[in-house]
C-alpha atoms as a PDB file:
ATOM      1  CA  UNK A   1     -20.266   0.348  11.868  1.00  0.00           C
ATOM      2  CA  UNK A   2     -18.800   3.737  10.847  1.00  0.00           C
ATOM      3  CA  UNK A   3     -19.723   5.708   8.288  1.00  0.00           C
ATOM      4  CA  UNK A   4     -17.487   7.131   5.984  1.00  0.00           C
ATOM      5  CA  UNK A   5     -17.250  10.768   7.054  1.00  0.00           C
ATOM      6  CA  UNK A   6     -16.821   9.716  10.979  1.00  0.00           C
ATOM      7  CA  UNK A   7     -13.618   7.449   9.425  1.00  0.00           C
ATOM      8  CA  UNK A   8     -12.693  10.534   7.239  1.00  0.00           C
ATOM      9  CA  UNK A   9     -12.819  13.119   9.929  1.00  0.00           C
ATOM     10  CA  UNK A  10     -10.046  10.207  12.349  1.00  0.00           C
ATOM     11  CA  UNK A  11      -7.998   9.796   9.821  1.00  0.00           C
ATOM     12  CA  UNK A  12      -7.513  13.789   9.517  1.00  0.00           C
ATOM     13  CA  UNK A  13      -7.746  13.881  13.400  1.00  0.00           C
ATOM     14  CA  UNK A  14      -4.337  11.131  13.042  1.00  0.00           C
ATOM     15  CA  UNK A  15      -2.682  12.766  10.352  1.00  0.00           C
ATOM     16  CA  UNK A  16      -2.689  15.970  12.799  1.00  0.00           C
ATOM     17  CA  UNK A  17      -1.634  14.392  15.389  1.00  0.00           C
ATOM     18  CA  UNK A  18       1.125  12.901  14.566  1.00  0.00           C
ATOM     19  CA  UNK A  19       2.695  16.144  12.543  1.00  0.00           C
ATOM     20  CA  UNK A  20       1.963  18.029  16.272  1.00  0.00           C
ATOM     21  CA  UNK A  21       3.340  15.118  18.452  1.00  0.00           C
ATOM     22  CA  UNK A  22       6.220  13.778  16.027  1.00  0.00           C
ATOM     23  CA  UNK A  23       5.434  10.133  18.070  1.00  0.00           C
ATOM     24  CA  UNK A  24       9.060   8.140  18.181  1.00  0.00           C
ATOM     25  CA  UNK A  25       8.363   4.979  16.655  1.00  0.00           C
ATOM     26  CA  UNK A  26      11.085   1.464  17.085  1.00  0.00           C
ATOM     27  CA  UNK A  27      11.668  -0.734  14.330  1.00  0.00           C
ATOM     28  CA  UNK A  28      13.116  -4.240  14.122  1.00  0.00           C
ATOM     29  CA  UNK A  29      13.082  -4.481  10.885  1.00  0.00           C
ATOM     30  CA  UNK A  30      14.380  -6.216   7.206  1.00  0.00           C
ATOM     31  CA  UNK A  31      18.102  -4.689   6.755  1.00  0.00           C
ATOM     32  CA  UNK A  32      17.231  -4.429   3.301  1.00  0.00           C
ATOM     33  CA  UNK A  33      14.638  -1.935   3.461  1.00  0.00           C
ATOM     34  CA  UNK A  34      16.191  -0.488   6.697  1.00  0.00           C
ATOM     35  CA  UNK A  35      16.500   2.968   4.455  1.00  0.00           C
ATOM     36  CA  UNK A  36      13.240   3.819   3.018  1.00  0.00           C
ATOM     37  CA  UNK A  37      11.899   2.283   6.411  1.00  0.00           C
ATOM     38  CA  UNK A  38      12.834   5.506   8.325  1.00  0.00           C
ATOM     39  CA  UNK A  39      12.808   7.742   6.257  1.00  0.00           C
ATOM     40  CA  UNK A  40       8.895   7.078   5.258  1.00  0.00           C
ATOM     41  CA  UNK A  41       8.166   6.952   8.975  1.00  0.00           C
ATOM     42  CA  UNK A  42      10.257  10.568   9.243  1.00  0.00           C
ATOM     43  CA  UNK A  43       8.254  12.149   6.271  1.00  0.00           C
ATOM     44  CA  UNK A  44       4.885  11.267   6.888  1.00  0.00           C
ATOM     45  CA  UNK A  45       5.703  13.157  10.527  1.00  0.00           C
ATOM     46  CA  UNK A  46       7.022  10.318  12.984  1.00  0.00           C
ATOM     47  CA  UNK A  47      10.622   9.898  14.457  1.00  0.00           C
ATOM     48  CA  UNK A  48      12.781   6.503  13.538  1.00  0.00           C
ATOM     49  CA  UNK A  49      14.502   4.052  16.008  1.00  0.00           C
ATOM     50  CA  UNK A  50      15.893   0.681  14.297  1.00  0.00           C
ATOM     51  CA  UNK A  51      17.116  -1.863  17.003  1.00  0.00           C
ATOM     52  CA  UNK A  52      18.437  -5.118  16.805  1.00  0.00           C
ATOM     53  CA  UNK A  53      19.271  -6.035  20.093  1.00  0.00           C
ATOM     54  CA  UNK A  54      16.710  -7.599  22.807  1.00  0.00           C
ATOM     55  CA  UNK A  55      17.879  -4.797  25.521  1.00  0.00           C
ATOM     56  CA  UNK A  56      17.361  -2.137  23.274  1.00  0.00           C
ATOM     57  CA  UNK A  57      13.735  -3.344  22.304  1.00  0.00           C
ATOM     58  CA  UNK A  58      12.392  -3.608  25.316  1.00  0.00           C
ATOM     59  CA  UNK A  59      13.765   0.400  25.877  1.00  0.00           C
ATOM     60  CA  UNK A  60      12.016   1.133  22.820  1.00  0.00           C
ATOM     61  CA  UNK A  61       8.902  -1.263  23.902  1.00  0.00           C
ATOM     62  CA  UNK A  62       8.492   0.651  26.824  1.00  0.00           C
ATOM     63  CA  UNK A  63       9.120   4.295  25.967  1.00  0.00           C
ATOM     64  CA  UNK A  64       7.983   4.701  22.019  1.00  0.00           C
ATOM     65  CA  UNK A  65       4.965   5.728  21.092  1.00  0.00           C
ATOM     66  CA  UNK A  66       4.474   2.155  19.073  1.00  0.00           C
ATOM     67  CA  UNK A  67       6.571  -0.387  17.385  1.00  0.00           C
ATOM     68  CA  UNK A  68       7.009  -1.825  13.842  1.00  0.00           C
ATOM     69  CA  UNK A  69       8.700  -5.768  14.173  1.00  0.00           C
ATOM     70  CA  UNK A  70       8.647  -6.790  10.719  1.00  0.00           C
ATOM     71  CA  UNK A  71      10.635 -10.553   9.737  1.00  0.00           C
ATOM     72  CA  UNK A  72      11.977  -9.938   6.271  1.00  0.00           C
ATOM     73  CA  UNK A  73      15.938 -10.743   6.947  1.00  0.00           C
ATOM     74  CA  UNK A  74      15.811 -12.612  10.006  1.00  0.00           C
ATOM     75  CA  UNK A  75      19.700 -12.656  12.463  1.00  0.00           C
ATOM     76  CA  UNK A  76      20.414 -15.148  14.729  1.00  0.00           C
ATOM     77  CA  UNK A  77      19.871 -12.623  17.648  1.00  0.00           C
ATOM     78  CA  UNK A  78      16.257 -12.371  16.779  1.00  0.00           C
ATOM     79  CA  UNK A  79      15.785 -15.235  17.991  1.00  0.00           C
ATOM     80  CA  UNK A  80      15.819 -13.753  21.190  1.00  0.00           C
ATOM     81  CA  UNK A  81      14.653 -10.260  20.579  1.00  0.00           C
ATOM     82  CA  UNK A  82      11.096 -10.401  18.621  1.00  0.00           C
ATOM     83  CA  UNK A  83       9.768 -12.756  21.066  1.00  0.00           C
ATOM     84  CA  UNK A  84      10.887 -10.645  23.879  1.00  0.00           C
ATOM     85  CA  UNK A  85       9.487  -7.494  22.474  1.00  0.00           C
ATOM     86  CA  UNK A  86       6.541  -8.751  21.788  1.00  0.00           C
ATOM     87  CA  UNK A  87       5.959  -9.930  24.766  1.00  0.00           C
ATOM     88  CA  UNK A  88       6.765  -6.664  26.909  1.00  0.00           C
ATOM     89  CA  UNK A  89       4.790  -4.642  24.427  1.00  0.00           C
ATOM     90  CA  UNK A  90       1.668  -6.979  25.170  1.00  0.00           C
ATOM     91  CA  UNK A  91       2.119  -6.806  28.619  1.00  0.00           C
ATOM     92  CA  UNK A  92       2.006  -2.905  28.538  1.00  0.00           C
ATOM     93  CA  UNK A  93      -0.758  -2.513  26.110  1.00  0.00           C
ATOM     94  CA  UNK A  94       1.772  -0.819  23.631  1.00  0.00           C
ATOM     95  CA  UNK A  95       0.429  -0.847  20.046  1.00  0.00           C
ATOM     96  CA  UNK A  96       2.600  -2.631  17.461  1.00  0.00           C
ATOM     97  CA  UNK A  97       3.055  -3.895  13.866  1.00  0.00           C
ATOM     98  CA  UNK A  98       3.728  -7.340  12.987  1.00  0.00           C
ATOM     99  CA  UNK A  99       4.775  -7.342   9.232  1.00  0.00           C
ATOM    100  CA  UNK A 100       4.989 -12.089   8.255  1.00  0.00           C
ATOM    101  CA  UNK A 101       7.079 -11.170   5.640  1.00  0.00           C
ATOM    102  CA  UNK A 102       7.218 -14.625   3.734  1.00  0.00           C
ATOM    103  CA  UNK A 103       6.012 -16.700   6.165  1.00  0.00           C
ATOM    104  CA  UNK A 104       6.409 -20.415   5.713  1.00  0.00           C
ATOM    105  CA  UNK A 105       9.785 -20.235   3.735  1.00  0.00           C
ATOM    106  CA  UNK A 106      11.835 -21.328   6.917  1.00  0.00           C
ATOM    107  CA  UNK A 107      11.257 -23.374  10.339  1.00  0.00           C
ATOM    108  CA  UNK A 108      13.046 -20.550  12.856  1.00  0.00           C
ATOM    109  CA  UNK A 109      10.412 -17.867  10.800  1.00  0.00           C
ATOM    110  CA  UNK A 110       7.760 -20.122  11.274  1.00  0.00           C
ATOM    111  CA  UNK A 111       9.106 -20.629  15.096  1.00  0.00           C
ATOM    112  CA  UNK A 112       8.838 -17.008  16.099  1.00  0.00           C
ATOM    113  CA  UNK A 113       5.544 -16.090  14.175  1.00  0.00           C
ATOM    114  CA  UNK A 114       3.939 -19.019  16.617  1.00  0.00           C
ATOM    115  CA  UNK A 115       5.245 -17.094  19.189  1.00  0.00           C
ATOM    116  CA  UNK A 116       4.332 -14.171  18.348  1.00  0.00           C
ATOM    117  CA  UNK A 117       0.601 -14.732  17.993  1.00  0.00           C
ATOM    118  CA  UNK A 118      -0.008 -15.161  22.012  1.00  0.00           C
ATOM    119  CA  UNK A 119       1.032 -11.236  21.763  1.00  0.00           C
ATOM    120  CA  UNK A 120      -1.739 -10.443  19.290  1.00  0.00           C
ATOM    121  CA  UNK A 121      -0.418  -7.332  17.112  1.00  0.00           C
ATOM    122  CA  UNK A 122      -2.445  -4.541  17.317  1.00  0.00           C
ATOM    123  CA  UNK A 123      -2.284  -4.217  13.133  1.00  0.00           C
ATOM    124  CA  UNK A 124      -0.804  -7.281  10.590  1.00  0.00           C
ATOM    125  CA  UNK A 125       0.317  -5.849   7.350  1.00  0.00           C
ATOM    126  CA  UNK A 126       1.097  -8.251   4.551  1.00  0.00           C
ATOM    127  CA  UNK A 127       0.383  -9.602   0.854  1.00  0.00           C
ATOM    128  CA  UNK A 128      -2.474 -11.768   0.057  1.00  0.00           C
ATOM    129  CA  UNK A 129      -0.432 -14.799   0.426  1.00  0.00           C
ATOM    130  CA  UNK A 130       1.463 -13.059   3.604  1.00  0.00           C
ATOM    131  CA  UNK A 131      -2.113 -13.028   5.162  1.00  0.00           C
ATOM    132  CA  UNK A 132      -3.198 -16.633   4.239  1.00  0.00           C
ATOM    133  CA  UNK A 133      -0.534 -18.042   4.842  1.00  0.00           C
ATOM    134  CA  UNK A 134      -0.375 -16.177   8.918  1.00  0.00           C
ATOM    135  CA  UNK A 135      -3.998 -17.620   9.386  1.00  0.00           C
ATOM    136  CA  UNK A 136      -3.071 -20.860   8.404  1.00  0.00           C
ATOM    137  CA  UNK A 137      -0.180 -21.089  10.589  1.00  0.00           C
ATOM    138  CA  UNK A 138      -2.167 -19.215  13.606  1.00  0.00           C
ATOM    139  CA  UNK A 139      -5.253 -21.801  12.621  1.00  0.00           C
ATOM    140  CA  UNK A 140      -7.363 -19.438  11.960  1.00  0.00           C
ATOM    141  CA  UNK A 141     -10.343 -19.273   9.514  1.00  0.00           C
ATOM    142  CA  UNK A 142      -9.062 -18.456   5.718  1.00  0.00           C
ATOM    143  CA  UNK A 143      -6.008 -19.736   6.307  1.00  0.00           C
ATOM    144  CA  UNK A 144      -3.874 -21.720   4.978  1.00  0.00           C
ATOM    145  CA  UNK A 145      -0.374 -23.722   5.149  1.00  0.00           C
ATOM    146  CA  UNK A 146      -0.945 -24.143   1.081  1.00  0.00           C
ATOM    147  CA  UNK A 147      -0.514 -20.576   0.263  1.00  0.00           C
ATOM    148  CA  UNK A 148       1.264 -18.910  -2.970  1.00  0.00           C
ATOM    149  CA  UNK A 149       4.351 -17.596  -0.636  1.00  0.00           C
ATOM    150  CA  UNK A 150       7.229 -16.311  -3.033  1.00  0.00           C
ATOM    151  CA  UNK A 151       9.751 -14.615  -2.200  1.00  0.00           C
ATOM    152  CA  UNK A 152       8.379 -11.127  -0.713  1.00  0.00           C
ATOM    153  CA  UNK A 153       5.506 -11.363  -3.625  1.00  0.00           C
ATOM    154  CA  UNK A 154       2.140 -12.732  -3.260  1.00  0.00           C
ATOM    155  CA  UNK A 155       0.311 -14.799  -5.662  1.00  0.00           C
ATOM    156  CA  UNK A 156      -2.556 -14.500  -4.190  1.00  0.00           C
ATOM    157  CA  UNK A 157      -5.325 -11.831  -4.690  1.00  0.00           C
ATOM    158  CA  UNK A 158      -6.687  -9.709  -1.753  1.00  0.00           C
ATOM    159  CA  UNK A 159     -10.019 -11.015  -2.490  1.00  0.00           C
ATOM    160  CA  UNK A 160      -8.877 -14.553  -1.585  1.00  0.00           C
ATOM    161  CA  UNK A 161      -7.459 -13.212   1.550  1.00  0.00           C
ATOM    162  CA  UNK A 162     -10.300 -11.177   3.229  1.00  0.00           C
ATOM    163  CA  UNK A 163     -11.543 -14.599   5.045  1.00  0.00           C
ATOM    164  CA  UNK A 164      -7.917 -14.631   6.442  1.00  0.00           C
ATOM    165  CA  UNK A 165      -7.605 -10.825   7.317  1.00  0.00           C
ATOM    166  CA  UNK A 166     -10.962 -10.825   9.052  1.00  0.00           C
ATOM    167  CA  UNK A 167      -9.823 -13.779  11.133  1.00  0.00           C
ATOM    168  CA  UNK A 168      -6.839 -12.363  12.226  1.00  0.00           C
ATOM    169  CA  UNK A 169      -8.430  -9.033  13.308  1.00  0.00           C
ATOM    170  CA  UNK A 170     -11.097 -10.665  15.377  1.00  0.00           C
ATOM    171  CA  UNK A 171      -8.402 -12.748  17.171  1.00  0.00           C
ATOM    172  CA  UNK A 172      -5.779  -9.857  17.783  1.00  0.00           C
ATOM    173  CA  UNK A 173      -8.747  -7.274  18.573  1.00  0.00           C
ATOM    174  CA  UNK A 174      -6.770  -5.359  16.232  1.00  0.00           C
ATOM    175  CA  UNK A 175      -6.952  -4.411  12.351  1.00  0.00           C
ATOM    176  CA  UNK A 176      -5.157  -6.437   9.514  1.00  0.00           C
ATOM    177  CA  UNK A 177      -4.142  -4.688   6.057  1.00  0.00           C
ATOM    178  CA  UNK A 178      -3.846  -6.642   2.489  1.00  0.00           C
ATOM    179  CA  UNK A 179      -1.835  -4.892   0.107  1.00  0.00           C
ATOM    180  CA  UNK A 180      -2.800  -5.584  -3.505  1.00  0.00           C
ATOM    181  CA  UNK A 181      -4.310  -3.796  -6.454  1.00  0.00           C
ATOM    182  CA  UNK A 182      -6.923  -2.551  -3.943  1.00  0.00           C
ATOM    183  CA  UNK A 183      -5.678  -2.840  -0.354  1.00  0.00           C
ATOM    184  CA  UNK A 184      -8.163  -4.265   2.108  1.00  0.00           C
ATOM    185  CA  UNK A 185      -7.954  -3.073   5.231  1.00  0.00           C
ATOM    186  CA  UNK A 186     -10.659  -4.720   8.605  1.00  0.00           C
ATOM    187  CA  UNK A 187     -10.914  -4.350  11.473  1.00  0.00           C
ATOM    188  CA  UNK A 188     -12.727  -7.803  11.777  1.00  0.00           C
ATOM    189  CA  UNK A 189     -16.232  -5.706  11.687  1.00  0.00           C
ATOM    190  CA  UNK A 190     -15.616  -2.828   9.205  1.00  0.00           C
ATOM    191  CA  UNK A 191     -13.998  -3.186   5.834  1.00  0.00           C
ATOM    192  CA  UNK A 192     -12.395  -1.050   3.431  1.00  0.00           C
ATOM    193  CA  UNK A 193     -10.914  -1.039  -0.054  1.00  0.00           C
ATOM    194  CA  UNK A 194      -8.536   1.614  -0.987  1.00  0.00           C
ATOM    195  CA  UNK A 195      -7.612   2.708  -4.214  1.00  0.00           C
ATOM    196  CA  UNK A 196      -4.229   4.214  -5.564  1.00  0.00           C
ATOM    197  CA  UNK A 197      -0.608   3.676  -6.069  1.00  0.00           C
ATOM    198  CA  UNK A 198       1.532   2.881  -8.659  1.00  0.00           C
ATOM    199  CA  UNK A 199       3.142   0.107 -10.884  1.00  0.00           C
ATOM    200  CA  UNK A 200       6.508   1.451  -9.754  1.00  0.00           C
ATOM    201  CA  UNK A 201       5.857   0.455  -6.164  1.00  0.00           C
ATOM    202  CA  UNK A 202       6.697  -3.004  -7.391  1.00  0.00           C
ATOM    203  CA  UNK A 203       9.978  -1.676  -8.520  1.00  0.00           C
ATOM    204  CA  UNK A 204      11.791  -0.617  -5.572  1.00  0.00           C
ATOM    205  CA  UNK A 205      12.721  -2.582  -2.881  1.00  0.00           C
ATOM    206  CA  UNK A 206      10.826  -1.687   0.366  1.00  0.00           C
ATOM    207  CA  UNK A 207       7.318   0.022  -0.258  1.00  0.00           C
ATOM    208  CA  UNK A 208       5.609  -2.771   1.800  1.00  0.00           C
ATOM    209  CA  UNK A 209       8.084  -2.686   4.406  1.00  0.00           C
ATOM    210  CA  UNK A 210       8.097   0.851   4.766  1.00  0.00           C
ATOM    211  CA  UNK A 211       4.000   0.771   4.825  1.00  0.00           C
ATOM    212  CA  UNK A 212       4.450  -1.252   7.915  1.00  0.00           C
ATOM    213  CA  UNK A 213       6.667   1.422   9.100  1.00  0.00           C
ATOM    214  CA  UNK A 214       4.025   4.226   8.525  1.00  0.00           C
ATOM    215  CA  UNK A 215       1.355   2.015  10.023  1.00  0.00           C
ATOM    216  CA  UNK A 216       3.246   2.316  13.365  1.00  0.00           C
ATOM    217  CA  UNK A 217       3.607   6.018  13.463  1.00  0.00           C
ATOM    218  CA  UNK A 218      -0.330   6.433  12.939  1.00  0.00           C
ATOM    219  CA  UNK A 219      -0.494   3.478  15.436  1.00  0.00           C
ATOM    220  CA  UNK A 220       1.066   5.732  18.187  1.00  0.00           C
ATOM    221  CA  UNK A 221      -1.799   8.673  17.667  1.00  0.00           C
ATOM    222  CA  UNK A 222      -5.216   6.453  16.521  1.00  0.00           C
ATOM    223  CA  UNK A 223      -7.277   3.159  16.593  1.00  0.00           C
ATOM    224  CA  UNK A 224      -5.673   0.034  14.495  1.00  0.00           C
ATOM    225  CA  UNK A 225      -8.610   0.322  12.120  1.00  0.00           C
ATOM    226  CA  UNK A 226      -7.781   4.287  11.391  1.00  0.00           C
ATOM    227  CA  UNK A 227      -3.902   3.665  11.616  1.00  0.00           C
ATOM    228  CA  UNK A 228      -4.050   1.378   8.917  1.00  0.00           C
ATOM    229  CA  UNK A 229      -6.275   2.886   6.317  1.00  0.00           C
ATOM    230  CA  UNK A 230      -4.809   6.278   7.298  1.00  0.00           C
ATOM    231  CA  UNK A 231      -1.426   4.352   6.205  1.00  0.00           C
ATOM    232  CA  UNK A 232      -2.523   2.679   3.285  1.00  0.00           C
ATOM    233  CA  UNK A 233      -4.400   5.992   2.388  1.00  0.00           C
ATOM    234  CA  UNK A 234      -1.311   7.835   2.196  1.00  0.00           C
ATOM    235  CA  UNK A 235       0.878   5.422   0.285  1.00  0.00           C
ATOM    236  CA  UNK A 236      -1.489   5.176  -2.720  1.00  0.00           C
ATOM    237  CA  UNK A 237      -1.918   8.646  -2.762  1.00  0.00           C
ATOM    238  CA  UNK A 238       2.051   9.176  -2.616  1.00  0.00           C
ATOM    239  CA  UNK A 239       2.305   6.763  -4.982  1.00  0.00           C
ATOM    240  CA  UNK A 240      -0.613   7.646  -7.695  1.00  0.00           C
ATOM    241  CA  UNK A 241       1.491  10.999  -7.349  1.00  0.00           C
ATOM    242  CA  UNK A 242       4.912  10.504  -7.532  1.00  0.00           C
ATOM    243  CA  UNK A 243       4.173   7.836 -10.609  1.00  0.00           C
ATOM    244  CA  UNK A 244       2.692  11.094 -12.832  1.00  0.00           C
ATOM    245  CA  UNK A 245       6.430  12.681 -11.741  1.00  0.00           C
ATOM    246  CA  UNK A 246       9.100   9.975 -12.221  1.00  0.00           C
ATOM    247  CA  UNK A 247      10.528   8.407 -15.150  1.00  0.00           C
ATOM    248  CA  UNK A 248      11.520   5.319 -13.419  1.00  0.00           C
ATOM    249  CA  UNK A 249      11.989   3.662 -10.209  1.00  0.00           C
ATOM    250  CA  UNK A 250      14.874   5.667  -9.282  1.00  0.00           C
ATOM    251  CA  UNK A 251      12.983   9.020  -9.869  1.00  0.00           C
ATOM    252  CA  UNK A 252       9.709   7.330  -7.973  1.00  0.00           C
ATOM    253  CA  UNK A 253      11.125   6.618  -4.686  1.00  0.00           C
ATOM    254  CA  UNK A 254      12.304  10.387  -4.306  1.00  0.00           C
ATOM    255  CA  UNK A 255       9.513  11.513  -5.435  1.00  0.00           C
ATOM    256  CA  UNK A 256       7.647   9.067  -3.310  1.00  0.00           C
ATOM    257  CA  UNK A 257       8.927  10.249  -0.622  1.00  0.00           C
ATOM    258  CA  UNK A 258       8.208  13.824  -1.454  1.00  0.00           C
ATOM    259  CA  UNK A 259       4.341  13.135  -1.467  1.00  0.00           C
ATOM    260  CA  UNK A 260       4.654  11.323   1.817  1.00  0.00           C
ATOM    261  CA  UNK A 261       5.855  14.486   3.246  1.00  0.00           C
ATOM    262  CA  UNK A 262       3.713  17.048   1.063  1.00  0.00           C
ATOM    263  CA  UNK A 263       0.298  15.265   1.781  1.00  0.00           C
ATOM    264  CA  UNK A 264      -2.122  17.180   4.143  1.00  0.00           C
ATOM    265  CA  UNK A 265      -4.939  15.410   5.944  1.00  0.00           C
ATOM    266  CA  UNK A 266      -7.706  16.606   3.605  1.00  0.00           C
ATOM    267  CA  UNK A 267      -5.838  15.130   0.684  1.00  0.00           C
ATOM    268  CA  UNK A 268      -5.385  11.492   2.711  1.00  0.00           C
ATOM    269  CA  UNK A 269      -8.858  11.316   4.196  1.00  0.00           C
ATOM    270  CA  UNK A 270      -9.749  12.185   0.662  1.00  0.00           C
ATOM    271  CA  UNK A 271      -8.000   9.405  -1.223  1.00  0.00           C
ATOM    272  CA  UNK A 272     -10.538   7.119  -2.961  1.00  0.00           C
ATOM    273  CA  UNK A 273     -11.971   4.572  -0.580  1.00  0.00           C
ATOM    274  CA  UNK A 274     -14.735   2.220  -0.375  1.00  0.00           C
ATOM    275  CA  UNK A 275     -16.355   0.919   2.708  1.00  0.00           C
ATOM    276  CA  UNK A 276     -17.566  -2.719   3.652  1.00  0.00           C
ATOM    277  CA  UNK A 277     -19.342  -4.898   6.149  1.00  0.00           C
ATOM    278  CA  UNK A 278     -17.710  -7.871   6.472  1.00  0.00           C
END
């Protein structure tokens, strides 16, 4: 297992590298959040690509640095292009992000998360109940079809999901993040919690989706495990931030967006987190 000052000094070593490289990073992603999507990808140092179509996926699939497909407001055409995607990125060893965003509301979202498990995500990034509910449908230990699924909100804790999250990182060979009060983030044989955010993150419509996005962008320069802490490491530190500068949700999100760009390595690496075995 790592220590903490080993994860500390490749987290810095990904923050760097993506603010030299500026990796291009494709999204398929929730048209609600399409916004805050890129432009958290552009501040923390990355370049945005949002596709739809399954042509234009597989360009992305096989030139980007990684990709973000994330199931939030599923079109008919998807049908056709996350599966495809997938698929081409597994084939080439391209890392990607699979956000389950309320899995189990619908039988073609159900469908196409199936499918997509064969193509084993380098990182998952979901709620508690995102994560249960993804192990349950993948059959996978933690899981389960019984999940508190509302909406885009969990109901679950991210204590109840670190069977499922550990699961799901042994079988992808990747790393799974929980977002929660304290995000837990494996990488099915290291653990850790990290601390932060806000209350306004709640209050806008896309911080989780846009997480996903970031996750990518450190995806294309690091190690699952370091992309996603690295990611969630950033956000609460943004977040913790911008909240001590904003009146209101309105006022958080630019400001949010502010610390995304202003935050130096030190400063992320930094960012209070605990490490497990698991």
């Amino acid at each position: 297992m790592m220590g903490k000052e080993e994860i500390q000094e490749q987290m810095m070593g990904a923050v760097r590298t993506v603010r030299e490289t500026n990796p291009m990073v494709g999204s398929i992603t929730n048209t609600v959040t399409i916004n805050l999507v890129a432009n958290a990808q552009l501040a923390v140092g990355g370049s945005a690509a949002m596709v739809y179509l399954p042509d234009e996926g597989e360009v992305l699939a096989k030139t980007a640095g990684a990709m973000y497909i994330n199931v939030g407001t599923l079109l008919p055409v998807y049908e056709q292009t996350l599966p495809h995607v997938a698929k081409v990125l597994h084939e080439i060893g391209r890392p990607w992000v699979l956000d389950p965003v309320a899995v189990g509301i619908g039988a073609l979202r159900s469908k196409l998360l199936e499918q997509l498990k064969e193509y084993k995500p380098s990182i998952i990034r979901g709620n508690a109940s995102e994560i249960i509910a993804l192990a349950g449908l993948w059959g996978l230990a933690g899981g389960s079809s019984e999940s508190n699924v509302r909406g885009v909100d969990s109901m679950d804790s991210v204590t109840s999901a670190k069977d499922a999250a550990v699961a799901l990182a042994g079988w992808t060979g990747g790393a799974v993040a929980v977002s929660g009060k304290a995000d837990f983030v494996t990488d099915g044989h290291t653990a850790a919690l990290s601390e932060g955010g806000s209350y306004f993150m709640k209050r806008i419509t896309g911080s989780g989706c846009s997480l996903g996005g970031v996750n990518a962008v450190y995806a294309a320069a690091a190690s699952p495990f370091i992309a996603a802490l690295t990611a969630t490491a950033v956000y609460n530190l943004a977040g913790s931030r911008a909240e001590s500068k904003s009146d209101g949700p309105g006022s958080f999100q630019t400001a949010f967006l502010d610390e995304l760009y202003k935050a130096g390595g030190e400063d992320i690496a930094g960012n209070p987190f605990k490490i497990e075995e698991v």
